[in-house]
N, C-alpha and C. Protein backbone atom coordinates (compact mmCIF):
# COMPACT_ATOMS: atom_id res chain seq x y z
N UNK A 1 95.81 26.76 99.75
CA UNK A 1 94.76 27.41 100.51
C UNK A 1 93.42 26.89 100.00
N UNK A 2 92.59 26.29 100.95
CA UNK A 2 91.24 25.68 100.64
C UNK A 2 90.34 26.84 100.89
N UNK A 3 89.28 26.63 100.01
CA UNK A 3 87.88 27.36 100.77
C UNK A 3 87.00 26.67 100.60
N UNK A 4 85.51 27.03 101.45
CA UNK A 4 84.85 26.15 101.72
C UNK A 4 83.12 26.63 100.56
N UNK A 5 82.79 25.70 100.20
CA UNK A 5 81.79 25.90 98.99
C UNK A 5 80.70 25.29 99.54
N UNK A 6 79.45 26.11 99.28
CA UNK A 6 78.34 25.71 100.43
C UNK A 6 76.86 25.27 98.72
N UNK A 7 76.72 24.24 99.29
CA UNK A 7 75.68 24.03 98.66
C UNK A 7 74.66 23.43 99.14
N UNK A 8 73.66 23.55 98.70
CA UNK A 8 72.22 23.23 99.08
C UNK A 8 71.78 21.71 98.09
N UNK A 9 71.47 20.74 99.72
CA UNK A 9 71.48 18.98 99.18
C UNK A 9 69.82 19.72 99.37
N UNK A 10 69.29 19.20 98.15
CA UNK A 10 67.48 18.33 98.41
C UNK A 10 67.13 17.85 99.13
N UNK A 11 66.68 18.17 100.22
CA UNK A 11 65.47 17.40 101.23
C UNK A 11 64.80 16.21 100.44
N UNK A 12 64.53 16.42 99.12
CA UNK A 12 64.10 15.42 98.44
C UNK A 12 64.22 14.12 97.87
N UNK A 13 65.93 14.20 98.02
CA UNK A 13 66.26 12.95 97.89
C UNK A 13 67.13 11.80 99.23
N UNK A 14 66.43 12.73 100.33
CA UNK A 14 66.70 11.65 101.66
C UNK A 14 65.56 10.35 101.63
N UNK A 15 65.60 9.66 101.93
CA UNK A 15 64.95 8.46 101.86
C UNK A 15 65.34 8.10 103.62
N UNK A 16 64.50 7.33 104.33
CA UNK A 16 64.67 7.24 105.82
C UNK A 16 63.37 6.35 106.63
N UNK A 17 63.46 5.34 106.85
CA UNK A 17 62.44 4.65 107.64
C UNK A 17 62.27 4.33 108.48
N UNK A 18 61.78 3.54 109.86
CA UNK A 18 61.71 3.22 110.88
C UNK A 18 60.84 2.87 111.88
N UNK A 19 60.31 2.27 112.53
CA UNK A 19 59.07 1.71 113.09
C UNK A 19 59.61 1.21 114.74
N UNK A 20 57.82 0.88 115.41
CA UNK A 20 58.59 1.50 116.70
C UNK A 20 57.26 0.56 117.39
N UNK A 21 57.13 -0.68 118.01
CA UNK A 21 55.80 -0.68 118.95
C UNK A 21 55.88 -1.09 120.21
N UNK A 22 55.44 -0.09 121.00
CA UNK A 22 54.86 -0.27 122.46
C UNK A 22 54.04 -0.54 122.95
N UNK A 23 53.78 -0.71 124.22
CA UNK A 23 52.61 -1.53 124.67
C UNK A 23 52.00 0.47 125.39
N UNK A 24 50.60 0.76 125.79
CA UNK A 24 49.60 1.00 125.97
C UNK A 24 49.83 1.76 127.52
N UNK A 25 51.39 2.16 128.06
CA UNK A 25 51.66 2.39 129.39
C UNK A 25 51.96 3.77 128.68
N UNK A 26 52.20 4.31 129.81
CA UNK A 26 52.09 6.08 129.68
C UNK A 26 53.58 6.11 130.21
N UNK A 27 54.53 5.03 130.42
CA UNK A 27 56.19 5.21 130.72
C UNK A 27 56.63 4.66 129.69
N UNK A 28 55.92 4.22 128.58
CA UNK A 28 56.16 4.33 127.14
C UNK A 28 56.35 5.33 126.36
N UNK A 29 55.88 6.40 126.72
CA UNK A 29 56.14 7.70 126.15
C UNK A 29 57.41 8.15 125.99
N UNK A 30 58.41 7.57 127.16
CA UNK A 30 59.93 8.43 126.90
C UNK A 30 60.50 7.34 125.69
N UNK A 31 59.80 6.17 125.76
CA UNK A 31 60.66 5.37 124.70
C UNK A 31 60.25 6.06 123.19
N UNK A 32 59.02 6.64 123.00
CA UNK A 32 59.03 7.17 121.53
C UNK A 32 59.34 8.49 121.47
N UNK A 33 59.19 9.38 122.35
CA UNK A 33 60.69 10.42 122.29
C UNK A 33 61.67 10.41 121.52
N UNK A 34 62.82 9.22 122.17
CA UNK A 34 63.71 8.94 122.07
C UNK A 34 63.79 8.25 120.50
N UNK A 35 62.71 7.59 120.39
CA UNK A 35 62.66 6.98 118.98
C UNK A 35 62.84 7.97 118.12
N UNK A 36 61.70 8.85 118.22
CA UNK A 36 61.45 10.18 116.89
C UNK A 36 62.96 11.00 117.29
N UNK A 37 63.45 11.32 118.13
CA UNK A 37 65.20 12.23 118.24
C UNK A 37 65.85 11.53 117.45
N UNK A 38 65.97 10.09 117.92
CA UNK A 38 67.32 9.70 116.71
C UNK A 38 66.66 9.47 115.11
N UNK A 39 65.66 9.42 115.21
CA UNK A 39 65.21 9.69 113.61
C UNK A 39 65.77 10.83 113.26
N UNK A 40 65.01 11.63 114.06
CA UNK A 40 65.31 12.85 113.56
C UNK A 40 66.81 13.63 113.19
N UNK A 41 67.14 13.05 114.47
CA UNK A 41 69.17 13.25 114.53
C UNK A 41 69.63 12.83 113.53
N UNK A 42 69.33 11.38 113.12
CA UNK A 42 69.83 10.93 111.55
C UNK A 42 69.94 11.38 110.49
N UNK A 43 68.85 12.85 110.38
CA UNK A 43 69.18 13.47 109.49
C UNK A 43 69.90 14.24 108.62
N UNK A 44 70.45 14.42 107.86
CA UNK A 44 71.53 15.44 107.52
C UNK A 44 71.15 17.37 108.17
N UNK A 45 72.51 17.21 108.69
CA UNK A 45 72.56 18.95 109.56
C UNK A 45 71.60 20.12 109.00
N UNK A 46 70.63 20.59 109.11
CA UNK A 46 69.75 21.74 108.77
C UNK A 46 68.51 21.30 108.52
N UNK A 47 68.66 19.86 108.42
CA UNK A 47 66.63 19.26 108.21
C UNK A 47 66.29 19.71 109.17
N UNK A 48 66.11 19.74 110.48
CA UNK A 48 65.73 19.86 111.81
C UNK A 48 66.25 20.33 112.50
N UNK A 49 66.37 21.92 113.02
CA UNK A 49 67.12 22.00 114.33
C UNK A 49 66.17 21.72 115.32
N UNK A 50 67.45 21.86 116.57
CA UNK A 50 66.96 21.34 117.89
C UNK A 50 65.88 21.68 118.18
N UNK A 51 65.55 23.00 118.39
CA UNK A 51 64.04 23.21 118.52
C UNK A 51 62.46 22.62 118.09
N UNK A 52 62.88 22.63 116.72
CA UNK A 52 62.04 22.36 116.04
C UNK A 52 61.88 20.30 116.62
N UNK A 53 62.77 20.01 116.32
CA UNK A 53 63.07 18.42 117.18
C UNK A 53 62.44 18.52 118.64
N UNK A 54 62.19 19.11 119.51
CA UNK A 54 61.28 19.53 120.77
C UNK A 54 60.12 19.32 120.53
N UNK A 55 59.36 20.01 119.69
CA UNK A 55 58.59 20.73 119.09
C UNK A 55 57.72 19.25 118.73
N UNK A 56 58.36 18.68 117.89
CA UNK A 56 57.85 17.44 117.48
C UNK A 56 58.24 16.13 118.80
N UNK A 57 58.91 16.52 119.43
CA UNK A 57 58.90 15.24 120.52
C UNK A 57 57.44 15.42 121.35
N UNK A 58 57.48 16.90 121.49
CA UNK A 58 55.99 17.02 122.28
C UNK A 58 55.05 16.76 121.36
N UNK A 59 54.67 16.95 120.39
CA UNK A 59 53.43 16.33 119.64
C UNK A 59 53.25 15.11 119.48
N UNK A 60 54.63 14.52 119.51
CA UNK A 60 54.14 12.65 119.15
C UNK A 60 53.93 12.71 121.28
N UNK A 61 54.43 12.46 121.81
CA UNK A 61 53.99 13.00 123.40
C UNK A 61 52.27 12.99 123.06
N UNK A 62 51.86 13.91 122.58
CA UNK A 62 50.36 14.12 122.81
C UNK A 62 49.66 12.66 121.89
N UNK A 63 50.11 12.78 120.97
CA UNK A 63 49.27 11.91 120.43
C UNK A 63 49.47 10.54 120.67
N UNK A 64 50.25 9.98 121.51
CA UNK A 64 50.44 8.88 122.52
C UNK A 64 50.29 8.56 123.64
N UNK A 65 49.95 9.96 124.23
CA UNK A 65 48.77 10.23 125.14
C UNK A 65 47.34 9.91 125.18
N UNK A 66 46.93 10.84 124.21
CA UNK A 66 45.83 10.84 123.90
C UNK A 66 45.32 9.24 123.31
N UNK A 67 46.14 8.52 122.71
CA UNK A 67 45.79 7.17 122.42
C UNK A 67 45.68 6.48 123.69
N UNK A 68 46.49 6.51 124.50
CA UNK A 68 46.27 5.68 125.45
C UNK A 68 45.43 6.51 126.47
N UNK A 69 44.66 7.67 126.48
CA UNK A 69 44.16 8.10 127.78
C UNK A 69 42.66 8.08 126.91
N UNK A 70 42.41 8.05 125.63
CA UNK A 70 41.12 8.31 125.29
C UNK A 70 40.83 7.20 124.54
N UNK A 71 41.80 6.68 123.04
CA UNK A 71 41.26 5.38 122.33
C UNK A 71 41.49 4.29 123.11
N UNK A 72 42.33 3.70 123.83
CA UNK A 72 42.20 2.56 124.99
C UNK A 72 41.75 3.14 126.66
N UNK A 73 41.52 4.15 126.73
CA UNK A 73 40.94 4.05 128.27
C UNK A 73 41.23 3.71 129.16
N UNK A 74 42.92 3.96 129.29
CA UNK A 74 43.86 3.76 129.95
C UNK A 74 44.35 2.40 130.28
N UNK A 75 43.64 1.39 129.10
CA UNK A 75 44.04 0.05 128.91
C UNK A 75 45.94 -0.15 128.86
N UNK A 76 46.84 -0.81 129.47
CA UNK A 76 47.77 -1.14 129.54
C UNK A 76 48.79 -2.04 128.86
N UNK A 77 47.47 -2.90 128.80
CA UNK A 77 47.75 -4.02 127.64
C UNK A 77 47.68 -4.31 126.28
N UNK A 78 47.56 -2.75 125.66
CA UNK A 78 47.37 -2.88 124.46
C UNK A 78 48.76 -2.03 123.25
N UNK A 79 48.56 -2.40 122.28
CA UNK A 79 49.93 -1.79 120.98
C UNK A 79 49.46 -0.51 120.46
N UNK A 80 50.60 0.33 120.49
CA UNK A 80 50.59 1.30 119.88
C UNK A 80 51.72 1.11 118.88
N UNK A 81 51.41 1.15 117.24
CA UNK A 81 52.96 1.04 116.30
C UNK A 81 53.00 2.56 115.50
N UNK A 82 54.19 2.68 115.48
CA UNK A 82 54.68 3.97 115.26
C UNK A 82 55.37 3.86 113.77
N UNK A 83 55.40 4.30 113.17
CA UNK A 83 56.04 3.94 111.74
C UNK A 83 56.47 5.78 111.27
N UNK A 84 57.94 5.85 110.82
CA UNK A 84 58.36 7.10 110.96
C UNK A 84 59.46 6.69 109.22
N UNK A 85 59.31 7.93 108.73
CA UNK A 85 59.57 8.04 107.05
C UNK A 85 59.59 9.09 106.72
N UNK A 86 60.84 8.89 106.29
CA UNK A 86 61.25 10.53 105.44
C UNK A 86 61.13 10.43 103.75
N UNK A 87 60.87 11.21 103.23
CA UNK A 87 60.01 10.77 101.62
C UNK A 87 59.76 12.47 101.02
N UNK A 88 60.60 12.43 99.40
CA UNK A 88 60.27 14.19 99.37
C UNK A 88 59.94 15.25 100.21
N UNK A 89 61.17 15.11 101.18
CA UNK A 89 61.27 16.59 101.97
C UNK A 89 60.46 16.49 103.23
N UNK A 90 59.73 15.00 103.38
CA UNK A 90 58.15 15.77 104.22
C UNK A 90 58.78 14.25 105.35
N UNK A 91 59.05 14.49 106.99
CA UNK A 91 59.20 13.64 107.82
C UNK A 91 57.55 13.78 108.32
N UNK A 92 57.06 11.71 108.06
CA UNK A 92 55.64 11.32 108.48
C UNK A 92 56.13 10.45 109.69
N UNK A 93 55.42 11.20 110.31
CA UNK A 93 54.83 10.48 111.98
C UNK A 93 53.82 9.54 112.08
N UNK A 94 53.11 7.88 111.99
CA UNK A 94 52.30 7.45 111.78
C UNK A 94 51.89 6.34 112.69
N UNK A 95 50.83 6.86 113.44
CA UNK A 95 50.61 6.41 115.04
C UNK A 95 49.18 5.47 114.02
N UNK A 96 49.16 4.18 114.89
CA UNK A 96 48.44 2.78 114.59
C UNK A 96 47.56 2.37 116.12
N UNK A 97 46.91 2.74 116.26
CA UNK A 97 45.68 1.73 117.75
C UNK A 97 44.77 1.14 117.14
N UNK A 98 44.09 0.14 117.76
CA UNK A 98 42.82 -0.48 117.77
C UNK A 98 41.85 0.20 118.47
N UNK A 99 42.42 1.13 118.94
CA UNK A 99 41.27 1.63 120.51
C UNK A 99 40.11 2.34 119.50
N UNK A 100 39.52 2.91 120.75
CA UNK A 100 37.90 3.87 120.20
C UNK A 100 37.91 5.07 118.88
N UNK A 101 37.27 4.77 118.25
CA UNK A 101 37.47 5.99 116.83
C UNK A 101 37.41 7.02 117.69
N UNK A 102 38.15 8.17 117.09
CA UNK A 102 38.39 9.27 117.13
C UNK A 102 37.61 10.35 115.99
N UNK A 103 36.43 11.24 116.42
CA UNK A 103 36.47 12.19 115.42
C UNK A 103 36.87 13.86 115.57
N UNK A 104 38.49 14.10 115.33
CA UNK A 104 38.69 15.46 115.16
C UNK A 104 37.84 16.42 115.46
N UNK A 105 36.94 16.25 114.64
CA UNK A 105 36.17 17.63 114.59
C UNK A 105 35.36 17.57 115.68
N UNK A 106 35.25 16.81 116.15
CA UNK A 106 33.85 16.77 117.76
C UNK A 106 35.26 17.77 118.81
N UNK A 107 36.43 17.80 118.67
CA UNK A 107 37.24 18.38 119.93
C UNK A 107 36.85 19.86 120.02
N UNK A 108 36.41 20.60 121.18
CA UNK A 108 36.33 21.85 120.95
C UNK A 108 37.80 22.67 121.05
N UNK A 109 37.74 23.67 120.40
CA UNK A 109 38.87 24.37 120.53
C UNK A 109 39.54 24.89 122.12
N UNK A 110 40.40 24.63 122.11
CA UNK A 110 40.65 25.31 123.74
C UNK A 110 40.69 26.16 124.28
N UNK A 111 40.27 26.33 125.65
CA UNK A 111 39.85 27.57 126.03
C UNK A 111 41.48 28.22 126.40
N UNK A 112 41.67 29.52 126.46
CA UNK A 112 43.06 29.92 127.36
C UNK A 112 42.45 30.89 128.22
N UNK A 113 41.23 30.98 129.35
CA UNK A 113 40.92 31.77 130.09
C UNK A 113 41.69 31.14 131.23
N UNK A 114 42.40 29.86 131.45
CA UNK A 114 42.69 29.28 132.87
C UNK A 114 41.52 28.69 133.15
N UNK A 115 40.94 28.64 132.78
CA UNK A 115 39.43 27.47 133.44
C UNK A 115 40.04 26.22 133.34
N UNK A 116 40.72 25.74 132.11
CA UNK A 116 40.92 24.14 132.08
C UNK A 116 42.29 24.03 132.18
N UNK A 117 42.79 22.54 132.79
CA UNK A 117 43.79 21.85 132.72
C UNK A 117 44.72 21.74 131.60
N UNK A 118 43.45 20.93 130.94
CA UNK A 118 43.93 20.06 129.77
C UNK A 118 42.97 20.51 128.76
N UNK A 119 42.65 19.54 127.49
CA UNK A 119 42.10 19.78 126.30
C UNK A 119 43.02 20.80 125.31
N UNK A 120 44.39 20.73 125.96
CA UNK A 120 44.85 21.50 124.31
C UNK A 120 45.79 20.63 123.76
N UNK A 121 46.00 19.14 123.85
CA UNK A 121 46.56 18.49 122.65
C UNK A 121 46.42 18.43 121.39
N UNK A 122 45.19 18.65 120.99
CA UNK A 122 44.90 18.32 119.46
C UNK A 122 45.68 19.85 119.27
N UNK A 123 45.20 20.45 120.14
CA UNK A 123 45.59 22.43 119.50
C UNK A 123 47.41 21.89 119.53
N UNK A 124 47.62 21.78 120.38
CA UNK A 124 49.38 21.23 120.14
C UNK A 124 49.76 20.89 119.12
N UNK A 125 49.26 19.90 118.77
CA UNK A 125 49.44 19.06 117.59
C UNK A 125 49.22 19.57 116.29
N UNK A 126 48.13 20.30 116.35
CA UNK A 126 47.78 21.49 115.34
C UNK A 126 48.87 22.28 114.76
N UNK A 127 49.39 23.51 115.97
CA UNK A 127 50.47 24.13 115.91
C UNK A 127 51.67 23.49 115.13
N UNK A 128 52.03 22.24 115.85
CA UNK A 128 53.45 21.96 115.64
C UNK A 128 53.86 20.92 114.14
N UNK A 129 52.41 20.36 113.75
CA UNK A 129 52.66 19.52 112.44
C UNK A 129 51.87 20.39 111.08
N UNK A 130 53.06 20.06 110.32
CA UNK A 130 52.17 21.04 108.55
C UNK A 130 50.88 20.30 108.48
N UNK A 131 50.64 19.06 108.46
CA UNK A 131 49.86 18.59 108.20
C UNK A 131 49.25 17.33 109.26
N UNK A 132 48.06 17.12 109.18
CA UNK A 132 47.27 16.37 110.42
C UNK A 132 46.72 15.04 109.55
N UNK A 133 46.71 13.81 109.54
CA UNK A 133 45.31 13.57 108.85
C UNK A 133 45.45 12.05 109.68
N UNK A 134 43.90 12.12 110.02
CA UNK A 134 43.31 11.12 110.53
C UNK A 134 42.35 9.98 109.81
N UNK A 135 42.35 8.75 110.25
CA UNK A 135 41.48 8.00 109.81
C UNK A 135 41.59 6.73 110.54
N UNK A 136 40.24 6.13 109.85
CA UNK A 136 39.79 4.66 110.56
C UNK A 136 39.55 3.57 109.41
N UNK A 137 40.74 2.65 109.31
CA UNK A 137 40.36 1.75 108.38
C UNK A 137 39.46 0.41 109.05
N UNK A 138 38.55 -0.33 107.29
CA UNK A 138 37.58 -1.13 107.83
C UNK A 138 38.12 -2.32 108.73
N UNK A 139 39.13 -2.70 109.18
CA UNK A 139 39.21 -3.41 110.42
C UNK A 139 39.18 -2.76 111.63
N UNK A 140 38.96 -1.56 111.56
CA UNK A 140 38.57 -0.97 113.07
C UNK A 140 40.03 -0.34 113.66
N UNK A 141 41.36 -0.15 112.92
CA UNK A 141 42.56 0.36 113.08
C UNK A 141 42.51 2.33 112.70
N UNK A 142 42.93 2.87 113.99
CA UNK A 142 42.91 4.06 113.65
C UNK A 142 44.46 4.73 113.31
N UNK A 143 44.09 5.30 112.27
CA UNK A 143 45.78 5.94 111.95
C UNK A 143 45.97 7.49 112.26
N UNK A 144 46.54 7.78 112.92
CA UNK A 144 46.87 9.58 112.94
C UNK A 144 48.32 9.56 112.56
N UNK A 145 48.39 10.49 111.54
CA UNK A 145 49.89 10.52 110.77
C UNK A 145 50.05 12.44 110.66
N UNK A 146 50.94 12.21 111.31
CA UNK A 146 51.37 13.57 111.44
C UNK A 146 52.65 14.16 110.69
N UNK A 147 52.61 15.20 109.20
CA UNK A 147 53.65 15.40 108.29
C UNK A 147 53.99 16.22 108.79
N UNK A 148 55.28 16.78 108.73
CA UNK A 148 56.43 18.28 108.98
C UNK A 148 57.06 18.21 107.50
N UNK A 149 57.05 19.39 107.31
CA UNK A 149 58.48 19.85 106.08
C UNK A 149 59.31 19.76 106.59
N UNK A 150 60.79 19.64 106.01
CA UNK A 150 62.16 19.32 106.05
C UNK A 150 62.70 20.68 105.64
N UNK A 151 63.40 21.38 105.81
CA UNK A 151 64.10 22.47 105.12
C UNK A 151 65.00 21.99 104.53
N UNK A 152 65.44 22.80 103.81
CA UNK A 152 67.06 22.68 102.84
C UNK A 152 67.73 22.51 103.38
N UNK A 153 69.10 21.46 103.25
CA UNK A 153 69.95 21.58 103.25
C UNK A 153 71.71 21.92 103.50
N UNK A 154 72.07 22.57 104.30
CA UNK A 154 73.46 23.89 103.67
C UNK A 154 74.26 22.59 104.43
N UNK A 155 75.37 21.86 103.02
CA UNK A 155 76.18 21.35 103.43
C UNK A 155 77.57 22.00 103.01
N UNK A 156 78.66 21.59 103.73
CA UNK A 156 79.63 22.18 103.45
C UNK A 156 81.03 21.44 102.79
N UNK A 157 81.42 21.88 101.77
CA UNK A 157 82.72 20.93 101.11
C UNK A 157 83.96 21.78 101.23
N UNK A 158 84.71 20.92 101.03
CA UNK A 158 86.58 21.55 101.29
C UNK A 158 86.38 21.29 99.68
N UNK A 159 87.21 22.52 98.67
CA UNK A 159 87.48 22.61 97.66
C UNK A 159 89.10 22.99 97.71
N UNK A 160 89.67 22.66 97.07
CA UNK A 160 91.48 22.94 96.94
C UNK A 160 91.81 23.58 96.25
């Protein structure tokens, strides 16, 4: 008679990489979806449930949006590279354009009276990643890298 012995693996010692570039079209979007799911799927059972995997398909969604509808200006012809890494517990999302700097803090917060459409991506993005951080290195390359925590663990072994 077996039973089953549950222990808790470290988020910390997954290691996981992957990179991803598209061109500047807005029917590019389902291709990095699909990119960040099987990252994410790759993971061992309890890093990510499904939800939470949603959750983050729509934020990289916005911020591949927003690159191509605001830093290229609906330019077509241009790269977006995606670079995705799992590293002590923390899965980084790390979006690469040439397009127009971006400064965070100029976005106003969004309204929810129903007056507007749009303007709540950054608030999206807000919500759904632990951590945000933006920047512009001196060749004129903007990076938005978006971190999530990983939860623990619960794997399961047959003991005899």
């Amino acid at each position: 008679m077996g039973f089953k012995a549950h222990t808790k693996t470290s988020v910390a010692a997954i290691e996981l990489s992957a990179e991803l570039e598209i061109t500047s079209r807005v029917d590019e979007v389902a291709q990095v979806r699909r990119f960040v799911r099987k990252l994410c799927r790759s993971l061992p059972d309890g890093c990510l449930h499904r939800e939470r995997i949603s959750q983050i398909e729509l934020a990289v969604t916005e911020v591949v949006t927003n690159v191509i509808r605001h830093a290229y200006e609906g330019a077509s012809d241009r790269t977006i590279h995606i670079a995705g890494q799992v590293r002590d517990g923390v899965l980084s999302l790390t979006f690469y354009d040439r397009g127009k700097r971006f400064d965070p803090a100029s976005v106003p917060p969004p309204c929810f009276d129903g007056s507007k459409s749009g303007g709540f991506g950054v608030y999206i993005i807000s919500q759904i990643a632990d951590e945000i951080d933006y920047s512009r290195d001196e060749t004129g390359r903007n990076r938005t890298c978006l971190k999530i925590r990983l939860g623990d663990v619960q794997t399961a072994s047959r003991n005899g």
